[in-house]
N, C-alpha and C. Protein backbone atom coordinates (compact mmCIF):
# COMPACT_ATOMS: atom_id res chain seq x y z
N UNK A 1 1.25 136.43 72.27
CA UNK A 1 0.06 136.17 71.47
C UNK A 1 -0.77 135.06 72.14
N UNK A 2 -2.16 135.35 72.06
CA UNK A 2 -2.98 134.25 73.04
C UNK A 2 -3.48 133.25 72.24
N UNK A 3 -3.37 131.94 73.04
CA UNK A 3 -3.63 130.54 71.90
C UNK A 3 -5.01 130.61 71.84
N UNK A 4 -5.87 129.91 71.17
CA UNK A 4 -7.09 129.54 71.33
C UNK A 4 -7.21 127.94 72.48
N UNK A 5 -8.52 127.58 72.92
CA UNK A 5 -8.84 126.65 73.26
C UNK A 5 -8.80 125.52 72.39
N UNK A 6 -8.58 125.04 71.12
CA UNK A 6 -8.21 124.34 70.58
C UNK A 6 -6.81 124.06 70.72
N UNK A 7 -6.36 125.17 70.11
CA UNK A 7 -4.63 125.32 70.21
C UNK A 7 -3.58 124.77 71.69
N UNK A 8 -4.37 125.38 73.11
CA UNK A 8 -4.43 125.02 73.80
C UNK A 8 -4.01 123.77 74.60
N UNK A 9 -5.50 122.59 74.03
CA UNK A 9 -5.37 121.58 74.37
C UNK A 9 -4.14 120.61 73.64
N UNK A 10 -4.30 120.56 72.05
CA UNK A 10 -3.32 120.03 71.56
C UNK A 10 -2.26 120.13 72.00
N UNK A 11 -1.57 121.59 72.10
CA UNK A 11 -0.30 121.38 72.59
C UNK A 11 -0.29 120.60 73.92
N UNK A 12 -0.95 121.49 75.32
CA UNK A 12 -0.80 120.18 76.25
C UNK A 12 -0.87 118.46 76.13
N UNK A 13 -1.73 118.69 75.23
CA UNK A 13 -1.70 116.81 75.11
C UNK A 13 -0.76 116.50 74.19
N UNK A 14 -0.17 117.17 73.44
CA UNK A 14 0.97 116.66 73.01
C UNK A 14 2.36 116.62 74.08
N UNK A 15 2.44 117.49 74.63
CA UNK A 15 3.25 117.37 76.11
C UNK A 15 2.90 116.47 77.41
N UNK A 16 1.56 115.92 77.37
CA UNK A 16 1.37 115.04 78.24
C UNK A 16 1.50 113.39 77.72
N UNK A 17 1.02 113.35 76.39
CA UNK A 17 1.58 112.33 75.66
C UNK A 17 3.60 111.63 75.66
N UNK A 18 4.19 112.87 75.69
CA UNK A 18 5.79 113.48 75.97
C UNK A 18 5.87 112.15 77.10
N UNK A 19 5.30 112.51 78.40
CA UNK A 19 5.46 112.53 79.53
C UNK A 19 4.99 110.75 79.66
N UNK A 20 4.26 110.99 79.59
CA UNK A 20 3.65 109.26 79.52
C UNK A 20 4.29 108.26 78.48
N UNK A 21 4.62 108.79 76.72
CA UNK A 21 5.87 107.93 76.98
C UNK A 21 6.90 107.56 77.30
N UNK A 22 7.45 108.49 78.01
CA UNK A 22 8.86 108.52 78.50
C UNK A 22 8.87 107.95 80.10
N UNK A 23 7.96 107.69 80.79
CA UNK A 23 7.55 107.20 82.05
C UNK A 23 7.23 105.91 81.86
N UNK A 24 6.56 105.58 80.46
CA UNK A 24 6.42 104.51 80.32
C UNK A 24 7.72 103.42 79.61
N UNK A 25 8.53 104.03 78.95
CA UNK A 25 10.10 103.69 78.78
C UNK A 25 11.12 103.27 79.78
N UNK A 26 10.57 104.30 80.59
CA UNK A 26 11.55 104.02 82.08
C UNK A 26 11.18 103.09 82.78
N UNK A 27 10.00 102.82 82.72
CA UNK A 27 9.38 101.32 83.60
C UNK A 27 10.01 99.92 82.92
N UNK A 28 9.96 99.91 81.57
CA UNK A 28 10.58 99.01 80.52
C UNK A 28 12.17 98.88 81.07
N UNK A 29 12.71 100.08 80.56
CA UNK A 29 14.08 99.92 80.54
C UNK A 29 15.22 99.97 81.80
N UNK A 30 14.11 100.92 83.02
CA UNK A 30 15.13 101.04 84.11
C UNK A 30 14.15 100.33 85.46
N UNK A 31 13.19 99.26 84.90
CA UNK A 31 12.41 98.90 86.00
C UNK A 31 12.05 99.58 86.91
N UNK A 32 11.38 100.66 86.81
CA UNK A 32 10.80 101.78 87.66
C UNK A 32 9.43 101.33 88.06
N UNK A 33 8.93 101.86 88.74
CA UNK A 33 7.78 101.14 89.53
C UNK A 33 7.05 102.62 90.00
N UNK A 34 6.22 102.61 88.67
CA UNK A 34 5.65 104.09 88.77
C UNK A 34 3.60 103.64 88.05
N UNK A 35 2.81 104.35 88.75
CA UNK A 35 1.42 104.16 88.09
C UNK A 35 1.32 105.30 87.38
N UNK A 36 0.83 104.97 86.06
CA UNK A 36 0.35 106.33 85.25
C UNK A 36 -1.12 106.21 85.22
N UNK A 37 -1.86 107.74 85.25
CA UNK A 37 -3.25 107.84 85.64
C UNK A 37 -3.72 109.08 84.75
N UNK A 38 -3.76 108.65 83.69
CA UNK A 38 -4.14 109.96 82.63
C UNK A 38 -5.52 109.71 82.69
N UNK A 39 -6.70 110.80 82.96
CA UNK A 39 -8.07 110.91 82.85
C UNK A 39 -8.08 112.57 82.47
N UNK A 40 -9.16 112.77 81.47
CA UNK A 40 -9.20 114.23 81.20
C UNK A 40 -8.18 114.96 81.14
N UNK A 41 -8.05 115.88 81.61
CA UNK A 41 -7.35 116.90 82.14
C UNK A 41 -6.49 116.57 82.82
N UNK A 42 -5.94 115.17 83.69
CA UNK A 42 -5.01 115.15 84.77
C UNK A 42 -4.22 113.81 84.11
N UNK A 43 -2.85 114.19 84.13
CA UNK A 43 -1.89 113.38 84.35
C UNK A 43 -1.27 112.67 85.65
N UNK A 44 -1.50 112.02 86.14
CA UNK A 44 -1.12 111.74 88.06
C UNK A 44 -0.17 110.61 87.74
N UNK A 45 1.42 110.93 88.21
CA UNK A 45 2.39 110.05 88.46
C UNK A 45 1.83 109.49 89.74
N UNK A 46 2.02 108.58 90.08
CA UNK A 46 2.36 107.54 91.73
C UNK A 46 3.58 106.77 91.62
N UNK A 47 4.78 107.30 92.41
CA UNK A 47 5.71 106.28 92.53
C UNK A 47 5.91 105.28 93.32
N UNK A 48 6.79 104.91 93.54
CA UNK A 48 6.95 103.50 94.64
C UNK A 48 6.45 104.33 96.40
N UNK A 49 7.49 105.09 96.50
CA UNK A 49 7.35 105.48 98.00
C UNK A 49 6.17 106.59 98.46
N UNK A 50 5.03 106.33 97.51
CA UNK A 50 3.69 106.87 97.53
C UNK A 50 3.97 108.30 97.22
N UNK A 51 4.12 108.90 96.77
CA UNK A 51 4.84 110.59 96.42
C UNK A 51 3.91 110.52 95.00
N UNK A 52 3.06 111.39 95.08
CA UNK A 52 3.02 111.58 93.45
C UNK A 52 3.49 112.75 93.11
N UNK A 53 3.22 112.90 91.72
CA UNK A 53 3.43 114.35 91.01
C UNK A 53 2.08 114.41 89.49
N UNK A 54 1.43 115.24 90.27
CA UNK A 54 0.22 115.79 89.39
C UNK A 54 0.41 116.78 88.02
N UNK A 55 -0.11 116.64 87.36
CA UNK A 55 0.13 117.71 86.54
C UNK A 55 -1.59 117.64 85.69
N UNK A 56 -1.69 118.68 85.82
CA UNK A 56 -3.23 118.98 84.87
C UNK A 56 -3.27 120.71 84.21
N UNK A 57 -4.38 120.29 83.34
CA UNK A 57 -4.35 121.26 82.38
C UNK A 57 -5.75 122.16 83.33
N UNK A 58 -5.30 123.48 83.15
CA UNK A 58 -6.32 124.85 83.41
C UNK A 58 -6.95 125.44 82.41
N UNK A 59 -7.64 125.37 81.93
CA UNK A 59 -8.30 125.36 80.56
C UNK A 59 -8.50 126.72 80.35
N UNK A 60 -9.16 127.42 81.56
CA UNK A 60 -9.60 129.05 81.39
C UNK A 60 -8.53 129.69 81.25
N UNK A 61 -7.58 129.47 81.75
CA UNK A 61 -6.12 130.23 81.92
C UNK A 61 -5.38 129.77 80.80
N UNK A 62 -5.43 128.79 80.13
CA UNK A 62 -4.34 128.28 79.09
C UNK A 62 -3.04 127.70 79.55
N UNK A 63 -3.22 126.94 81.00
CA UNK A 63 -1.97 127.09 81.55
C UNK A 63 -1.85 125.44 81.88
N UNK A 64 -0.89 125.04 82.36
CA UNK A 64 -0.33 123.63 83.08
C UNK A 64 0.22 123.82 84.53
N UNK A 65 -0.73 123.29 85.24
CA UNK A 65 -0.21 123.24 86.67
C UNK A 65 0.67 121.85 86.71
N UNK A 66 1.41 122.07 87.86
CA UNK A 66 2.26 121.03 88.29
C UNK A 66 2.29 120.80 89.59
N UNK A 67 2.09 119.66 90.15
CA UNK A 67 2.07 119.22 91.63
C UNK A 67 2.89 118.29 92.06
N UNK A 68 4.15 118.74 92.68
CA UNK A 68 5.26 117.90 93.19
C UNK A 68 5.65 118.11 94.37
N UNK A 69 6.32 117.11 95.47
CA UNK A 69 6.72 117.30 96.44
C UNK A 69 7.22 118.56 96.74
N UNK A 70 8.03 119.07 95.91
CA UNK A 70 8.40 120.51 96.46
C UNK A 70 7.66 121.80 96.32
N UNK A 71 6.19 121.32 95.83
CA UNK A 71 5.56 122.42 95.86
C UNK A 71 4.71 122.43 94.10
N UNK A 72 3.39 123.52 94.08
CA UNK A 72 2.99 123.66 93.51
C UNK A 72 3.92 124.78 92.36
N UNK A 73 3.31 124.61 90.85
CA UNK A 73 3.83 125.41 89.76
C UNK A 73 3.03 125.62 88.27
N UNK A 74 2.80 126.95 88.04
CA UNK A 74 2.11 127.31 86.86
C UNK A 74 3.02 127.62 85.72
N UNK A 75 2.26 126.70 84.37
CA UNK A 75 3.04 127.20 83.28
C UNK A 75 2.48 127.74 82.57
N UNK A 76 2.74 128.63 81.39
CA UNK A 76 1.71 129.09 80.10
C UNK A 76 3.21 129.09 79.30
N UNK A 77 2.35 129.43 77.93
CA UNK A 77 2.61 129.16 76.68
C UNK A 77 2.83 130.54 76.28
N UNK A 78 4.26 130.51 75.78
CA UNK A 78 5.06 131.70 75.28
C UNK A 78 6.50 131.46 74.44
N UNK A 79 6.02 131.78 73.34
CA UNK A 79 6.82 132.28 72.67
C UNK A 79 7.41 130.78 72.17
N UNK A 80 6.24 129.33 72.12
CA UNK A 80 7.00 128.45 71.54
C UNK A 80 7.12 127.48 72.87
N UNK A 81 7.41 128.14 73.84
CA UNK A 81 7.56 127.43 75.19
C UNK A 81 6.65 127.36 76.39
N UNK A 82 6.64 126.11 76.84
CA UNK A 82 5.74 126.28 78.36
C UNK A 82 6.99 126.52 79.44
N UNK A 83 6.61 127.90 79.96
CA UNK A 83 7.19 128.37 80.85
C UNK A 83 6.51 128.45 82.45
N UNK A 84 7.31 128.70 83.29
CA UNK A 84 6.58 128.85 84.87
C UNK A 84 6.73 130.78 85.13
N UNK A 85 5.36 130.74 85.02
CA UNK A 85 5.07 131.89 85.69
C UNK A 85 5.88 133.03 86.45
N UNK A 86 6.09 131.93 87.57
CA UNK A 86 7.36 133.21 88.29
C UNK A 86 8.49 133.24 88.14
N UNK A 87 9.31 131.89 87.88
CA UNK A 87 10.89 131.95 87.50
C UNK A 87 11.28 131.72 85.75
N UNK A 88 10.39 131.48 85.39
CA UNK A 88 10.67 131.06 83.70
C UNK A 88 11.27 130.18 82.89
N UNK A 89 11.31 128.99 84.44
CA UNK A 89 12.26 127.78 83.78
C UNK A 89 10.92 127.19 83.07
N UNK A 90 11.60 126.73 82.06
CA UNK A 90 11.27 125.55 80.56
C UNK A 90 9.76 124.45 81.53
N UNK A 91 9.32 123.48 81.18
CA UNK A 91 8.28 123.08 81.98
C UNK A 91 8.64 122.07 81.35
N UNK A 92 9.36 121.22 80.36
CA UNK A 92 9.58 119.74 80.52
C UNK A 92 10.71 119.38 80.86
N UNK A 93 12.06 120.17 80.99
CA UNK A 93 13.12 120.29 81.73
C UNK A 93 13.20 120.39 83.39
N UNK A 94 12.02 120.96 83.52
CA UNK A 94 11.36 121.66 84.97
C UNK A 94 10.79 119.84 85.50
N UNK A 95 10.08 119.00 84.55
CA UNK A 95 9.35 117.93 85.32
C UNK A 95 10.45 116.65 85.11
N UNK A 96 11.20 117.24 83.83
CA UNK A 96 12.52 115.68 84.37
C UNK A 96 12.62 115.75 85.47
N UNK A 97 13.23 116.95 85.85
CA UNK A 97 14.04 117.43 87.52
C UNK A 97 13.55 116.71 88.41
N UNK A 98 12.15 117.38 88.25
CA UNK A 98 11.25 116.94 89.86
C UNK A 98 11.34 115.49 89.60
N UNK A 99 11.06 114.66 88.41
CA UNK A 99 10.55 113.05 88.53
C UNK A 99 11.72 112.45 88.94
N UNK A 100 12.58 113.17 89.20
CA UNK A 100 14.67 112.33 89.25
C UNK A 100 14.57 112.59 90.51
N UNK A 101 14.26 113.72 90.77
CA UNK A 101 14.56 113.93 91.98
C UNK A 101 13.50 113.36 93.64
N UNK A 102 12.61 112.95 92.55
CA UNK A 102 11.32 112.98 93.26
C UNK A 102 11.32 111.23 93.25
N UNK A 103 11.88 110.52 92.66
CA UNK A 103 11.64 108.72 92.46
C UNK A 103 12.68 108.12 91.85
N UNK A 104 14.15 109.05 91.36
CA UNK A 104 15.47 108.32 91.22
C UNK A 104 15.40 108.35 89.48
N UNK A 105 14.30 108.12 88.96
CA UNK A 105 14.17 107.76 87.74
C UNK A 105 14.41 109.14 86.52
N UNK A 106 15.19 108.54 85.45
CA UNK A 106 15.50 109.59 84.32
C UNK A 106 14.84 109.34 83.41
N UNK A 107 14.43 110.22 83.26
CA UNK A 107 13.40 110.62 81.81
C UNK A 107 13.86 110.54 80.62
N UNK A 108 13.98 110.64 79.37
CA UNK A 108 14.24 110.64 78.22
C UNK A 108 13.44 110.88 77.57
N UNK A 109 13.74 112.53 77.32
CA UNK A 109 12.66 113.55 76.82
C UNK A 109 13.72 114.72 75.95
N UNK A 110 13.19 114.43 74.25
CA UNK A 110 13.83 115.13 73.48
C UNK A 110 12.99 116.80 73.67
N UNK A 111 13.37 117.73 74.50
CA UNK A 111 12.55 119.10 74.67
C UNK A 111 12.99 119.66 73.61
């Protein structure tokens, strides 16, 4: 079933909200040394060893891109879940991964 553009945004910004406090927890609690850069549409991690991981919203598509060292990734909204396009893993389980794997740091994110 297709969301509307209202529907849309909320949910992403409620998932980017997710993301930013839990990045911002980890700086508190595990002294992580990360810049958060929320403008519009784009969420932009910067970690210590200059690596970011992008994530922004596609508005026409209804979707969440993701931009991490190991490569680009599309999600949409199904069935309750933001999923990736080609393999169908989960998309906030999908960005713990990359941010652990990508800057050492663990997330703490009730999905």
């Amino acid at each position: 079933m297709a969301i509307t553009d209202t529907e849309f945004h909320r949910l992403a910004d409620e998932i980017f909200g997710e993301i930013e406090n839990a990045v911002e927890k980890a700086i508190d609690e595990q002294d992580a040394d990360v810049d958060i850069n929320a403008s519009g549409n784009v969420l932009q991690l910067a970690f210590e060893d200059n690596s970011q991981i992008v994530i922004n919203k596609q508005e026409p598509l209804h979707e969440i891109w993701l931009a991490t060292k190991s490569g680009g990734y599309h999600f949409n909204y199904n069935d309750g879940k933001w999923l990736d396009t080609r393999n169908g893993l989960e998309f906030m389980s999908f960005v713990i991964d990359a941010i652990n794997k990508q800057s050492g740091i663990l997330l703490e994110i009730n999905a």
